[in-house]
Protein backbone atom coordinates (compact mmCIF):
# COMPACT_ATOMS: atom_id res chain seq x y z
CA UNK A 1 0.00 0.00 0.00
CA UNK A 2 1.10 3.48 -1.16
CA UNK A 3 1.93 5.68 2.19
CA UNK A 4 -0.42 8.68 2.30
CA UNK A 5 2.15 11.71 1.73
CA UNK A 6 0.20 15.52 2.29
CA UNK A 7 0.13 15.05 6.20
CA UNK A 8 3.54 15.55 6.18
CA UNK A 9 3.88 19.40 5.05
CA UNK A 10 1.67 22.59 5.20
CA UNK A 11 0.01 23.61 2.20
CA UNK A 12 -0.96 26.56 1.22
CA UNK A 13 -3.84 28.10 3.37
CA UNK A 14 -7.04 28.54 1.40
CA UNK A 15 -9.03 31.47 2.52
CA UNK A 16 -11.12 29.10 5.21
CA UNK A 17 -7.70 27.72 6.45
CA UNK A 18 -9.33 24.13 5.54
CA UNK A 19 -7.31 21.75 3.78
CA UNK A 20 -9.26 18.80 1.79
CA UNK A 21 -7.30 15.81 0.23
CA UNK A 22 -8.80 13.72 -1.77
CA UNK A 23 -7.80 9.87 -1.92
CA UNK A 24 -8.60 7.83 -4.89
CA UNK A 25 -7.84 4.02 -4.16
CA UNK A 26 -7.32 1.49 -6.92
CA UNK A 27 -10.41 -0.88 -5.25
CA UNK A 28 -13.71 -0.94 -5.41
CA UNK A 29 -13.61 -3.13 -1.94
CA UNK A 30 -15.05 -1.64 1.35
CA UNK A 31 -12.33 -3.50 2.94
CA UNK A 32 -9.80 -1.37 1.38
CA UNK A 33 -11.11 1.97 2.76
CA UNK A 34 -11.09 0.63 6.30
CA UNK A 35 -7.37 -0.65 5.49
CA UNK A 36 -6.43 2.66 3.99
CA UNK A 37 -8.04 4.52 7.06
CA UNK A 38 -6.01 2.68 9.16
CA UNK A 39 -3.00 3.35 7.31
CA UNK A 40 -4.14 7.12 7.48
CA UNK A 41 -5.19 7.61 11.24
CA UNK A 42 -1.66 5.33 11.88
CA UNK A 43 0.63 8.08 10.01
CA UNK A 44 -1.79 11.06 11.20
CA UNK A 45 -1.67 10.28 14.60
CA UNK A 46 2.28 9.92 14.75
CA UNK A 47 2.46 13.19 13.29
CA UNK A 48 0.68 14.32 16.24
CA UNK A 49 -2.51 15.20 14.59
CA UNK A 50 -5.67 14.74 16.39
CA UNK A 51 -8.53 12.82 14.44
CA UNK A 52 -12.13 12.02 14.06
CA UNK A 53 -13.10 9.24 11.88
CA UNK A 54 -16.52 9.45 10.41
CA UNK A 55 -17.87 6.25 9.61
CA UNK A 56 -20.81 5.89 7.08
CA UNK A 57 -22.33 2.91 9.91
CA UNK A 58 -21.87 0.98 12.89
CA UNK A 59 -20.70 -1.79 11.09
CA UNK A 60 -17.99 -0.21 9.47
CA UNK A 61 -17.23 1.78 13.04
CA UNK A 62 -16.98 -1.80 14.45
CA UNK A 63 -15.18 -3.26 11.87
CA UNK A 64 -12.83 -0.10 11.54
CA UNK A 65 -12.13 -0.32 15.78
CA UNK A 66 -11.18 -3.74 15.57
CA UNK A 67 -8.62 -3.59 12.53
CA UNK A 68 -7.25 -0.22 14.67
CA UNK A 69 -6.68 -2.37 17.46
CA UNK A 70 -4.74 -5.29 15.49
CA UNK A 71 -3.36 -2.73 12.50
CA UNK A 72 0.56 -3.03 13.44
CA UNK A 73 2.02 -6.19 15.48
CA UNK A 74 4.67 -3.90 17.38
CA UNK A 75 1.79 -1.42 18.41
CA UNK A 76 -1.69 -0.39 18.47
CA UNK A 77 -3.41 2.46 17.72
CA UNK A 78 -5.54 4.18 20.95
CA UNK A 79 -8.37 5.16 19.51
CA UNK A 80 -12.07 5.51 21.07
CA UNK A 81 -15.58 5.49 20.06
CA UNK A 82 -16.63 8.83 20.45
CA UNK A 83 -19.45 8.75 22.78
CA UNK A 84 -17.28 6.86 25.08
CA UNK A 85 -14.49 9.68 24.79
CA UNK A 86 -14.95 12.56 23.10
CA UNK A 87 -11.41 13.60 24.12
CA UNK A 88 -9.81 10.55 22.74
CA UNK A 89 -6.68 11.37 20.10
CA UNK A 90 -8.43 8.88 17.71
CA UNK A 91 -11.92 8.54 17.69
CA UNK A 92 -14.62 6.98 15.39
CA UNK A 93 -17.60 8.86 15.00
CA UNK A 94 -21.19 8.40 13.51
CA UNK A 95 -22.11 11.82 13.05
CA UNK A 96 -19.14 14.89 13.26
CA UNK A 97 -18.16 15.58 16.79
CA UNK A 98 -17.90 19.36 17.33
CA UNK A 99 -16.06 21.08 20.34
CA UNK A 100 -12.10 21.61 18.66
CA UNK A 101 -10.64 18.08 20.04
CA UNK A 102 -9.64 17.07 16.93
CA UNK A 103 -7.94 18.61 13.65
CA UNK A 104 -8.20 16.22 11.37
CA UNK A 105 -11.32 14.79 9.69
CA UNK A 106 -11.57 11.42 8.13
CA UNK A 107 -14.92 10.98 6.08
CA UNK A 108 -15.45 7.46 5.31
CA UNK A 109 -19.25 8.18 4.10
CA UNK A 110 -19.69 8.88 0.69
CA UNK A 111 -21.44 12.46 1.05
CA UNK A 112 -20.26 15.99 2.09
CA UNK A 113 -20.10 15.71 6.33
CA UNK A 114 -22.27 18.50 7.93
CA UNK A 115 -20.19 20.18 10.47
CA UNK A 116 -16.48 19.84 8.28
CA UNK A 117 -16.03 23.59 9.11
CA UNK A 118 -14.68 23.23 12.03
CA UNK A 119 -11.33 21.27 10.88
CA UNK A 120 -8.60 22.01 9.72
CA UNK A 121 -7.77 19.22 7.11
CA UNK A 122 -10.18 16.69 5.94
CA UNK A 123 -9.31 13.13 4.19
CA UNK A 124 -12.11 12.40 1.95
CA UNK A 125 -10.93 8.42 1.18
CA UNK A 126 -12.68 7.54 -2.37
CA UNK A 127 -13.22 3.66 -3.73
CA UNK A 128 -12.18 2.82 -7.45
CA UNK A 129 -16.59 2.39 -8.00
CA UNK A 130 -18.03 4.73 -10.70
CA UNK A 131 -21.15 5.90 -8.36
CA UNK A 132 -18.75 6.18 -5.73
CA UNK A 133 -16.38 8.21 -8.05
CA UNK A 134 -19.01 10.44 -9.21
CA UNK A 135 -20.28 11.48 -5.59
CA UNK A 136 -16.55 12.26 -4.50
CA UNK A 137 -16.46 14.46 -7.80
CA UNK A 138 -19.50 16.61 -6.50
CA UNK A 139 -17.98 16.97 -2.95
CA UNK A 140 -14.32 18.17 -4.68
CA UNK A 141 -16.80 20.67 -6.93
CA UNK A 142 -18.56 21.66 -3.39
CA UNK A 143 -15.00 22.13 -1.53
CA UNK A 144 -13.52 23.73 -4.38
CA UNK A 145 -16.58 25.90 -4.74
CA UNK A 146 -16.05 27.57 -1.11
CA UNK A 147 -12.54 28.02 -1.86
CA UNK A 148 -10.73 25.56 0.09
CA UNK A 149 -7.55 24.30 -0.47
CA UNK A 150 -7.42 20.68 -2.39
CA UNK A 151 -5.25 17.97 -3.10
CA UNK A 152 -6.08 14.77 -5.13
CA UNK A 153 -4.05 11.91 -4.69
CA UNK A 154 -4.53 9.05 -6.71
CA UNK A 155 -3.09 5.51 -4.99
CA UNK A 156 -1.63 3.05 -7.42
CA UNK A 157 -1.12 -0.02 -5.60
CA UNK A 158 -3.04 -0.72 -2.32
């Protein structure tokens, strides 16, 4: 799997300040979202970024928790569900949590997330699926529309 690179260095501030990147994997699998998030929240969170995942369900909440907590055999990635700690470095959401604990937003649903504002980067994670392609094209449009500062990356090997 291709490492996910824009975390590392500050680009340019759009007007809003909020930073969008856009990642376009080579699979059409639901798996490989949750294994790219992982991969994502993993490099995030060493960079010491602070990060809400927003899960489209509770089935992919649960099944994103558990790969969390087996993603690397020398370590594990503390993470939370949000309701059980809103303060958590890492934690997986159902709706957006508000309140400034995290800076980093990681939309796993496949629609614009109401309360985005309020971050300062979000990690839109796209599937190689023309429907899902097309609705990631409409949120770029919608970010680019207000201005915000975007990055497309597009992941050749998984």
């Amino acid at each position: 799997m291709q490492a996910p690179e824009p975390l590392e260095g500050a680009a340019a501030a759009a007007p809003s300040g909020l930073q969008v990147d856009f990642y376009v994997l080579p699979s059409s699998d639901p798996q490989a979202r949750i294994t790219f998030a992982c991969k994502l929240v993993d490099k995030a969170w060493r960079l010491g970024h602070r990060i809400a995942v927003l899960c489209a369900d509770s089935a992919q909440r649960s099944a994103l928790d558990e790969r969390l907590w087996a993603f690397k055999a020398e370590a594990f990635i503390a993470h939370s569900l949000l309701e059980d700690d809103a303060q958590a470095p890492v934690a997986l959401a159902l709706s957006v949590p508000s309140g400034g604990q995290h800076d980093l937003l990681i939309n796993l649903k496949d629609a614009t997330p109401s309360g985005y504002e309020g971050y300062a980067r979000l990690a839109e994670i796209v599937l190689d699926d023309p429907a899902l392609r097309q609705a990631a094209r409409d949120r770029f449009r919608f970010y680019r529309e207000r201005g915000y500062a975007l990055h497309n990356h597009r992941l050749t090997r998984f």
